[in-house]
N, C-alpha and C. Protein backbone atom coordinates (compact mmCIF):
# COMPACT_ATOMS: atom_id res chain seq x y z
N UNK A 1 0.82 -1.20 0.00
CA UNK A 1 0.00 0.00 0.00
C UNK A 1 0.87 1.26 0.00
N UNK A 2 2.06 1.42 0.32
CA UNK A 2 3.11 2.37 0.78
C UNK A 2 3.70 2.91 -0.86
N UNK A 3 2.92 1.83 -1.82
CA UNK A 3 3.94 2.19 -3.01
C UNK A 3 2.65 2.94 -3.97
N UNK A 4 1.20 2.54 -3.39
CA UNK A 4 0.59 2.90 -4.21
C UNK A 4 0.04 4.78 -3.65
N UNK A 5 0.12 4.53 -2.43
CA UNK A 5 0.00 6.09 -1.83
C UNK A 5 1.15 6.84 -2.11
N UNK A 6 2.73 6.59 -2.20
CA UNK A 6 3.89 7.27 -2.88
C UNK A 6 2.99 7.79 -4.14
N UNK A 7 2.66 7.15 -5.39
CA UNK A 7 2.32 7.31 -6.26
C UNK A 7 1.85 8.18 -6.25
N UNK A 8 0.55 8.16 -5.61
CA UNK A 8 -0.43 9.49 -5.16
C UNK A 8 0.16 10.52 -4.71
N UNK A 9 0.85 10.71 -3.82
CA UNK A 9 1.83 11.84 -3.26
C UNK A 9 2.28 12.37 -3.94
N UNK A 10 3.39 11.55 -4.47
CA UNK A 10 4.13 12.21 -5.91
C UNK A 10 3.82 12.76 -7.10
N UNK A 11 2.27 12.49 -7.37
CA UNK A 11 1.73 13.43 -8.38
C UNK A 11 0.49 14.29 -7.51
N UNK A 12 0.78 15.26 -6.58
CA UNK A 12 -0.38 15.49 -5.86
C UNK A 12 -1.68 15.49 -5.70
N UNK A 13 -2.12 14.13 -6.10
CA UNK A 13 -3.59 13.52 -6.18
C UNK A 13 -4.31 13.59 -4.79
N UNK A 14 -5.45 14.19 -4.98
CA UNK A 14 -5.89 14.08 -3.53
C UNK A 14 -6.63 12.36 -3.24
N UNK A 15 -6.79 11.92 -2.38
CA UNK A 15 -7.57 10.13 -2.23
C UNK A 15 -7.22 10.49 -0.92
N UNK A 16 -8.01 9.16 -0.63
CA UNK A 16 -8.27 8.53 0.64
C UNK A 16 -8.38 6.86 0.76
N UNK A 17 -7.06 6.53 2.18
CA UNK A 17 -8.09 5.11 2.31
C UNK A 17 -8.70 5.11 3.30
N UNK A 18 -9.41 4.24 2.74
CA UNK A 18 -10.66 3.79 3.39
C UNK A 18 -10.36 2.59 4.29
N UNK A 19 -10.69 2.61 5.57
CA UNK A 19 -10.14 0.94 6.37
C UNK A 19 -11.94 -0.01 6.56
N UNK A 20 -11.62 -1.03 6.40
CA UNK A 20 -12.55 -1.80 6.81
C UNK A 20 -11.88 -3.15 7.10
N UNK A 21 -12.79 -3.81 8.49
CA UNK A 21 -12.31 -4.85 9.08
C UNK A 21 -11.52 -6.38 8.67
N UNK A 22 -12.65 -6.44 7.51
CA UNK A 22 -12.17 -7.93 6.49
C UNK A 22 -12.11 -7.42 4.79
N UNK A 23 -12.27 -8.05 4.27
CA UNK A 23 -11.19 -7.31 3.19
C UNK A 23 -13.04 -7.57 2.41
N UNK A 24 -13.13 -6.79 1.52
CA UNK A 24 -14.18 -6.79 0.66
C UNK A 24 -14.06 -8.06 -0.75
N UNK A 25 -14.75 -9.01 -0.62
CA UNK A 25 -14.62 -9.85 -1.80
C UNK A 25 -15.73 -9.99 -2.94
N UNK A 26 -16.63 -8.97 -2.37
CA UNK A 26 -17.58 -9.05 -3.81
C UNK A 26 -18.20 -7.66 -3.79
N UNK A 27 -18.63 -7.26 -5.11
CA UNK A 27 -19.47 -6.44 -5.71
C UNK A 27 -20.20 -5.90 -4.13
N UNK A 28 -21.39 -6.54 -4.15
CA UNK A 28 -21.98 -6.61 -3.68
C UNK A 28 -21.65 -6.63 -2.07
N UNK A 29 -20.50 -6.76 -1.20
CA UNK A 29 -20.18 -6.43 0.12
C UNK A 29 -19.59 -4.95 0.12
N UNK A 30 -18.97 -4.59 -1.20
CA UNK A 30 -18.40 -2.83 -1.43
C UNK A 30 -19.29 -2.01 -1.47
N UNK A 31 -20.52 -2.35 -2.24
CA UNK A 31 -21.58 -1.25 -2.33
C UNK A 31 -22.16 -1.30 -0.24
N UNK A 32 -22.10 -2.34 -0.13
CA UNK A 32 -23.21 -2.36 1.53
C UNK A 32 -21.76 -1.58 2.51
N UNK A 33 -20.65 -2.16 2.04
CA UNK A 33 -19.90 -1.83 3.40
C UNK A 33 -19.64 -0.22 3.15
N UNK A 34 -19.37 0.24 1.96
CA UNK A 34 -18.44 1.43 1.35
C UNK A 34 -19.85 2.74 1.42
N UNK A 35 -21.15 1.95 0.96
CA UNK A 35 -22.30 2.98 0.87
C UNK A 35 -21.82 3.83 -0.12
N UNK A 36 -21.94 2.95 -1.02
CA UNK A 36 -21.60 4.23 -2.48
C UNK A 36 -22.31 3.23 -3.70
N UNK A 37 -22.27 3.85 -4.42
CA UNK A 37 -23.31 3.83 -6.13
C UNK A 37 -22.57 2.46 -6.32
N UNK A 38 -23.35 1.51 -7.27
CA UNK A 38 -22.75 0.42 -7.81
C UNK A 38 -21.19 0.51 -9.03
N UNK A 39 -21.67 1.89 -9.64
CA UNK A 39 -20.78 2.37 -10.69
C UNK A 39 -19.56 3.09 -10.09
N UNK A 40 -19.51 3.39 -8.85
CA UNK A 40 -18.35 4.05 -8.01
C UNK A 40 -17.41 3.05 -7.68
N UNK A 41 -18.18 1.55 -8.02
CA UNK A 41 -17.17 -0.14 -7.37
C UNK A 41 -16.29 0.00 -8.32
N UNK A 42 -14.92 0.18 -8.62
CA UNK A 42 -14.00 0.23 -9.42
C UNK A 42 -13.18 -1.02 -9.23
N UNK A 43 -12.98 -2.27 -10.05
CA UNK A 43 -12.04 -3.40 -9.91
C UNK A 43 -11.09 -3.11 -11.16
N UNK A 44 -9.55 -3.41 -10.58
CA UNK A 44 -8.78 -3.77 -11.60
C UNK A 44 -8.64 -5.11 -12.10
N UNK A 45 -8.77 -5.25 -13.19
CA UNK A 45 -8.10 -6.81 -13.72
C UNK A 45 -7.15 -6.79 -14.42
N UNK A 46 -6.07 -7.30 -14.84
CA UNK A 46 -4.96 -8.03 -15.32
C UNK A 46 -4.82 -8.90 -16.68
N UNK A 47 -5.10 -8.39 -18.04
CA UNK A 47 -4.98 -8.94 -18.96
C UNK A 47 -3.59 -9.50 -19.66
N UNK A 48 -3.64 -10.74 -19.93
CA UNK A 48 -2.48 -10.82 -20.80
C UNK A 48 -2.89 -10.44 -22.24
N UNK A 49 -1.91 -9.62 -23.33
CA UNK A 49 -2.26 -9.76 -24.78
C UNK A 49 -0.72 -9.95 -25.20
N UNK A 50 -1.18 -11.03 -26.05
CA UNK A 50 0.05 -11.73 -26.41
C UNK A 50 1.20 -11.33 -25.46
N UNK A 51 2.77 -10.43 -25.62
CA UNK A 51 3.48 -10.82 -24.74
C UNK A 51 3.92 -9.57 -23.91
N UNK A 52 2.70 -8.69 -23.22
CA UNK A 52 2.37 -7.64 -22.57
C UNK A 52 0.99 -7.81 -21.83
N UNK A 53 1.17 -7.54 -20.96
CA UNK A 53 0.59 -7.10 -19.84
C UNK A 53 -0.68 -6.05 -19.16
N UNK A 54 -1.94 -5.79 -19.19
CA UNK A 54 -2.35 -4.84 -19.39
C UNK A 54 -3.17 -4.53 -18.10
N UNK A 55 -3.54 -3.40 -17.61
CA UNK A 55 -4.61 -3.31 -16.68
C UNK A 55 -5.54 -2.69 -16.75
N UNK A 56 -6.68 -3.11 -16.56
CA UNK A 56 -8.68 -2.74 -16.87
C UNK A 56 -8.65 -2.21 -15.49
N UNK A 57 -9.38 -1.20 -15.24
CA UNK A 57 -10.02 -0.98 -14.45
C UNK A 57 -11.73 -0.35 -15.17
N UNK A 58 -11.85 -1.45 -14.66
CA UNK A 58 -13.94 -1.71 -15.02
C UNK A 58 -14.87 -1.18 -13.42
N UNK A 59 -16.02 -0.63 -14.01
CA UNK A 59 -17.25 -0.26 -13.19
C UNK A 59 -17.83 -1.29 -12.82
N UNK A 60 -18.75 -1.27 -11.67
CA UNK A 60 -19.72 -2.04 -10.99
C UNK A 60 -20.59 -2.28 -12.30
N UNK A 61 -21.01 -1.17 -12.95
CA UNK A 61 -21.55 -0.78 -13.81
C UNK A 61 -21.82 -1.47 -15.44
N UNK A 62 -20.17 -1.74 -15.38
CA UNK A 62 -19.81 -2.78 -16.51
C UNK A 62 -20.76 -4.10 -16.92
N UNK A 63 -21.25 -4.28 -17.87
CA UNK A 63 -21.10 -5.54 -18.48
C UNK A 63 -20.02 -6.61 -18.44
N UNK A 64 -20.25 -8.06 -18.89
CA UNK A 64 -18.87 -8.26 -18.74
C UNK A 64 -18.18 -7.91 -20.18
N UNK A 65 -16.80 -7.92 -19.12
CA UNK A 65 -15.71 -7.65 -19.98
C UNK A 65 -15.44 -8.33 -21.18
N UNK A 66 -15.39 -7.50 -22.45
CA UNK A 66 -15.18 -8.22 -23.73
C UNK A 66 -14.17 -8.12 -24.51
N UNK A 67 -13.14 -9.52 -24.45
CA UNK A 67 -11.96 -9.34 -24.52
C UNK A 67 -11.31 -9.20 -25.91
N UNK A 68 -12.55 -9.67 -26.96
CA UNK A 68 -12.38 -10.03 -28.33
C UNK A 68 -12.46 -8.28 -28.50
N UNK A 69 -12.98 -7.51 -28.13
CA UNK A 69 -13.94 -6.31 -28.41
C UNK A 69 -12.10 -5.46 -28.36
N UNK A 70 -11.99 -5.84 -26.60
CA UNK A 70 -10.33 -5.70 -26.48
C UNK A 70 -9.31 -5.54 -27.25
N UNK A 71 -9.54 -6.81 -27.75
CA UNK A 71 -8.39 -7.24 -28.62
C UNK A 71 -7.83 -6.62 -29.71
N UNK A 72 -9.26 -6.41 -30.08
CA UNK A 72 -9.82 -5.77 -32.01
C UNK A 72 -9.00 -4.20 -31.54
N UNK A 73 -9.12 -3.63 -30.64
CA UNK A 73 -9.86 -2.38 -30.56
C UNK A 73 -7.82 -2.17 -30.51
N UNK A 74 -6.94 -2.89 -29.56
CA UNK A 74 -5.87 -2.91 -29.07
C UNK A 74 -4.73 -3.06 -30.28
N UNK A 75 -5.54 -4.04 -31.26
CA UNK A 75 -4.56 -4.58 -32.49
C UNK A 75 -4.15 -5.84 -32.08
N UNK A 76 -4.24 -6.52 -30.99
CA UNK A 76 -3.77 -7.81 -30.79
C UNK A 76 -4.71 -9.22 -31.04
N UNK A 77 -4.09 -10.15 -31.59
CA UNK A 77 -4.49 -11.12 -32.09
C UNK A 77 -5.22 -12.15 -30.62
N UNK A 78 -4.20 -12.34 -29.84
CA UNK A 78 -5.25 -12.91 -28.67
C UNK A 78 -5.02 -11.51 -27.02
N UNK A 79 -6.10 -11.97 -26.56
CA UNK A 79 -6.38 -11.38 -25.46
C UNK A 79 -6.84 -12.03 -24.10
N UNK A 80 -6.41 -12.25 -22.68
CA UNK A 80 -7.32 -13.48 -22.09
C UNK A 80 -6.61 -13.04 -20.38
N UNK A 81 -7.71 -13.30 -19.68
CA UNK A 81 -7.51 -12.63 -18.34
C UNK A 81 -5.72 -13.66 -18.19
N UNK A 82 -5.22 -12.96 -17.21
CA UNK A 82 -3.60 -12.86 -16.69
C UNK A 82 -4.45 -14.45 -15.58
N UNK A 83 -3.42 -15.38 -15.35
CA UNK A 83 -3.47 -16.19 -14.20
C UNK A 83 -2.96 -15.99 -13.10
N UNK A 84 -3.80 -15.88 -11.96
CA UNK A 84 -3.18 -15.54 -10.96
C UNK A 84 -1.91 -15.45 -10.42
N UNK A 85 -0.66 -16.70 -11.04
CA UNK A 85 0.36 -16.63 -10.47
C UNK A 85 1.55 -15.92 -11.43
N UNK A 86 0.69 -15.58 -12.84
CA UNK A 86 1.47 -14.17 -13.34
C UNK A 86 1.12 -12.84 -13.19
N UNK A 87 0.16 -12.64 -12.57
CA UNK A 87 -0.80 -11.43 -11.54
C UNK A 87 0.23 -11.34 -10.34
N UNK A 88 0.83 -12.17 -10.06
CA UNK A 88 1.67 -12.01 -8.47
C UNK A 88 2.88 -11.82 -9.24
N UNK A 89 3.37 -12.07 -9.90
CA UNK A 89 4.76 -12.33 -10.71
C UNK A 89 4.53 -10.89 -11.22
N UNK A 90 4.02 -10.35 -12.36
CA UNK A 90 3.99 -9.14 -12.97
C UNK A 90 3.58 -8.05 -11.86
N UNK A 91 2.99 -8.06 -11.18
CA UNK A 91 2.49 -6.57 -10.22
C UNK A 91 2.50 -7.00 -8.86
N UNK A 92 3.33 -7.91 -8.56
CA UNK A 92 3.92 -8.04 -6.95
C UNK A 92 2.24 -8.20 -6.14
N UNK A 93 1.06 -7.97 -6.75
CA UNK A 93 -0.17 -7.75 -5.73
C UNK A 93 -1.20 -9.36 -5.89
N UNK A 94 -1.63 -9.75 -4.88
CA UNK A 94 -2.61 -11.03 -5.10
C UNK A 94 -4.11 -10.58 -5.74
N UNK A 95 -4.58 -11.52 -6.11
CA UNK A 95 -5.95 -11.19 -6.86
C UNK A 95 -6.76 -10.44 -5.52
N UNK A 96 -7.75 -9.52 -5.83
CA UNK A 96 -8.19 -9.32 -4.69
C UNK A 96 -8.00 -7.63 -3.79
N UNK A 97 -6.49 -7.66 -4.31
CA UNK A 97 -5.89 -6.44 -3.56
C UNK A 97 -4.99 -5.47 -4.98
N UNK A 98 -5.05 -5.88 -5.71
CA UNK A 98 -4.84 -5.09 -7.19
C UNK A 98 -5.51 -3.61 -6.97
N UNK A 99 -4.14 -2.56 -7.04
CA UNK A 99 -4.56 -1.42 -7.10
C UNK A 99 -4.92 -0.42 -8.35
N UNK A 100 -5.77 0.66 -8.15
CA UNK A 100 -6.36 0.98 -8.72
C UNK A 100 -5.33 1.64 -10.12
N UNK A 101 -4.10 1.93 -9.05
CA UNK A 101 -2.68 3.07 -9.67
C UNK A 101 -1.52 1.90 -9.19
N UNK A 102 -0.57 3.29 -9.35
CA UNK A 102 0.64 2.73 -9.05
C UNK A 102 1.24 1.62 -9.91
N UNK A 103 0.96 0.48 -10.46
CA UNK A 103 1.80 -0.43 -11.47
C UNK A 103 2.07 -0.13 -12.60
N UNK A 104 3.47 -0.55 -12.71
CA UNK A 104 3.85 -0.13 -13.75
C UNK A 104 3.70 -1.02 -15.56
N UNK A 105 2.24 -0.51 -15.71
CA UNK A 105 1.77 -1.57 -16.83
C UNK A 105 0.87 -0.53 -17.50
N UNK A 106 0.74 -0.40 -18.89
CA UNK A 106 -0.26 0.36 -19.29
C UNK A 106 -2.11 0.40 -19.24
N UNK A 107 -3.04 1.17 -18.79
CA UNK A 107 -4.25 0.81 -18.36
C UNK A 107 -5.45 1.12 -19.48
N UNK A 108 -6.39 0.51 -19.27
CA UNK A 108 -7.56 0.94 -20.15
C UNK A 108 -8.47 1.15 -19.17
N UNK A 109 -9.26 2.26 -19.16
CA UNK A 109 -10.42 2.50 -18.34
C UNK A 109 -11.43 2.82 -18.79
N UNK A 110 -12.68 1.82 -17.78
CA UNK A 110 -14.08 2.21 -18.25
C UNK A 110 -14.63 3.28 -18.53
N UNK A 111 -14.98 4.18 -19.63
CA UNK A 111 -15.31 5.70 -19.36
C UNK A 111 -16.35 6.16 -18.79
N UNK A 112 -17.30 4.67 -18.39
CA UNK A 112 -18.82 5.21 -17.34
C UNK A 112 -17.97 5.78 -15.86
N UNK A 113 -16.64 5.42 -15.24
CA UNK A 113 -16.00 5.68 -13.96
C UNK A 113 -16.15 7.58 -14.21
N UNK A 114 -16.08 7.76 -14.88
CA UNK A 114 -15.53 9.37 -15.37
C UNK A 114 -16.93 10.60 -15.02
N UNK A 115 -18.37 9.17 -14.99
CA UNK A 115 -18.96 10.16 -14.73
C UNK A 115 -19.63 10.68 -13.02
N UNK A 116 -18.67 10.22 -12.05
CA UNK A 116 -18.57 9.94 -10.38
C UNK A 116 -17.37 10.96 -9.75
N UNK A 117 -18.11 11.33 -8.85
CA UNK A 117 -16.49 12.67 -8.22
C UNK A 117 -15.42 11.69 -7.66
N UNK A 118 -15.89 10.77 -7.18
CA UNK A 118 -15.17 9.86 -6.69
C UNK A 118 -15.29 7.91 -6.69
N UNK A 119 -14.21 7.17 -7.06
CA UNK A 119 -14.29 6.04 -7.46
C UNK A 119 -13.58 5.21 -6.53
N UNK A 120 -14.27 4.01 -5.95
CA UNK A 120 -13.44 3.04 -4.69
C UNK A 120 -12.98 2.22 -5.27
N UNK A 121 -11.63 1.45 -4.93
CA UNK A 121 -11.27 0.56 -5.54
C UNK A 121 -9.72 -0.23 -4.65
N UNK A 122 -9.24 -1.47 -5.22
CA UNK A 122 -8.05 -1.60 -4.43
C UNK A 122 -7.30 -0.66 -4.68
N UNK A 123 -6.51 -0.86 -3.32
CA UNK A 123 -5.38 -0.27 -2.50
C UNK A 123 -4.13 -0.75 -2.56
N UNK A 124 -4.35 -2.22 -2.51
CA UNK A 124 -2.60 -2.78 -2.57
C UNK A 124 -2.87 -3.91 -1.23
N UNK A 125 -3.86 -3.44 -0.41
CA UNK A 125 -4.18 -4.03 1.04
C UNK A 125 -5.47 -4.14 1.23
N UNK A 126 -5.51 -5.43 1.38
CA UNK A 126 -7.25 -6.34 1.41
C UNK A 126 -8.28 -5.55 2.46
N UNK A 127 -7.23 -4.63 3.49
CA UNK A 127 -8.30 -4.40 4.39
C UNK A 127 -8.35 -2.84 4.09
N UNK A 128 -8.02 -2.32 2.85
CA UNK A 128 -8.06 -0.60 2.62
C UNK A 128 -8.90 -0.23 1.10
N UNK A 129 -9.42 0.32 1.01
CA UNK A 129 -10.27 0.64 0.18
C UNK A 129 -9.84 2.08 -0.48
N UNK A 130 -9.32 1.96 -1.90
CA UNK A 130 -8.94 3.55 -2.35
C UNK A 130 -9.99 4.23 -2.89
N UNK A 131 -10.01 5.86 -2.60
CA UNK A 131 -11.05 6.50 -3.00
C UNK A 131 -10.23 7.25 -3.56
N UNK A 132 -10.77 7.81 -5.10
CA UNK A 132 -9.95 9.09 -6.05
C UNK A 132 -10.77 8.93 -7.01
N UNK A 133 -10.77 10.79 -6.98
CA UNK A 133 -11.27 11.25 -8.24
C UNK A 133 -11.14 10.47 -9.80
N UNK A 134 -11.95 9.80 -10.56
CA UNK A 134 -11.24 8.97 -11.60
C UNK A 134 -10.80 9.86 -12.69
N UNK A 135 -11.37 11.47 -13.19
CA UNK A 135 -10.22 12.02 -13.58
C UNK A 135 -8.70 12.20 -13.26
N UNK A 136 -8.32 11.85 -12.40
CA UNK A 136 -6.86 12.04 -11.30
C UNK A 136 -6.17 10.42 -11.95
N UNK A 137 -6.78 9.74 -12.49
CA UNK A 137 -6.35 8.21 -12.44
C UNK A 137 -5.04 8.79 -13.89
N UNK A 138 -5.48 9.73 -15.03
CA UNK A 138 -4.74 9.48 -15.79
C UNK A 138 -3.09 10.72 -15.34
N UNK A 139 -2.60 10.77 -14.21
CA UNK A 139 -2.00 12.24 -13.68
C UNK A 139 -0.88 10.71 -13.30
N UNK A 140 -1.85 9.43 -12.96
CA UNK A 140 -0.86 8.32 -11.97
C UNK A 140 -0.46 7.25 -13.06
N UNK A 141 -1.23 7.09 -13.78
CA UNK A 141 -1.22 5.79 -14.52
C UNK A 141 -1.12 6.01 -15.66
N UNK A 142 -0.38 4.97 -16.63
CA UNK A 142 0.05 5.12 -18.17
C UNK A 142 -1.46 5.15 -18.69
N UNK A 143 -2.72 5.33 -19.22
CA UNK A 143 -4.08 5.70 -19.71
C UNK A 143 -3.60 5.33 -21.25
N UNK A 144 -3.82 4.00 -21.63
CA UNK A 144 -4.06 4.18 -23.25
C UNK A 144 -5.07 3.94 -24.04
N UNK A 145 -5.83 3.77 -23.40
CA UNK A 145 -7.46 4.20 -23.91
C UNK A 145 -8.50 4.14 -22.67
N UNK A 146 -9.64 4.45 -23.29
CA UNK A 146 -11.00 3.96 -22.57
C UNK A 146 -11.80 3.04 -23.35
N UNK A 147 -12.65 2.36 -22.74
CA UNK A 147 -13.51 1.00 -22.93
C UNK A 147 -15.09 1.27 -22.49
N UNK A 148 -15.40 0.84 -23.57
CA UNK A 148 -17.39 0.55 -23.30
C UNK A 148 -17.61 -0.31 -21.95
């Protein structure tokens, strides 16, 4: 968590974490515990395309994720979620606790996040919850597109 709040610091982003007791594992325990909009639930995921690395950060809001749609849109021939134990290998973080910033991998973001003052999401730490403006996301993170 120390590397993803540096981040923040270092480009003077304002956020907040958020603490809660057990770590949030679904949709649906973030909206009850956090008391915020379904579209404010911000998860990162971890794509492999071919031999790079990528990170989604998708809305509550989202449909699911369409990787072919991805793919087309990216130029790459295949596209397919990262396996957990190259998720720990590539961004040092376990499934679960994937932060919103801070890694050093290029991101695509949902552009429904854009329309919320503020977006929750991991921290780096199962029991912290990040809150930031999702305009502020492209000040931290490489941004090479947005996604339906």
């Amino acid at each position: 968590m120390e590397k993803v709040k540096q981040a923040l610091s270092d480009k003077g982003v304002d956020f907040e974490f958020i603490y809660h007791k057990s770590p949030i594992l679904s949709l649906k325990d973030g909206i009850e515990i956090l008391k915020i909009n379904k579209g404010q639930a911000a998860s990162t995921l971890v794509l492999k395309a071919e031999d790079e690395y990528i990170a989604v950060i998708s809305s509550g809001n989202s449909p699911k994720l369409d990787l072919n749609r991805i793919s087309d849109v990216l130029g790459y021939t295949q596209v397919r979620l990262a396996k957990s134990d190259e998720i720990k290998s590539v961004t040092g973080y376990e499934i679960g606790t994937i932060p919103l910033v801070g890694m050093d991998l290029p991101y695509l973001v949902d552009y429904r996040l854009q329309s919320y003052p503020f977006i929750y999401g991991g921290s780096g730490h199962p029991n912290y919850t990040l809150k930031i403006n999702p305009l502020h996301l492209n000040k931290v993170n490489k941004i090479i597109g947005l996604i339906e």
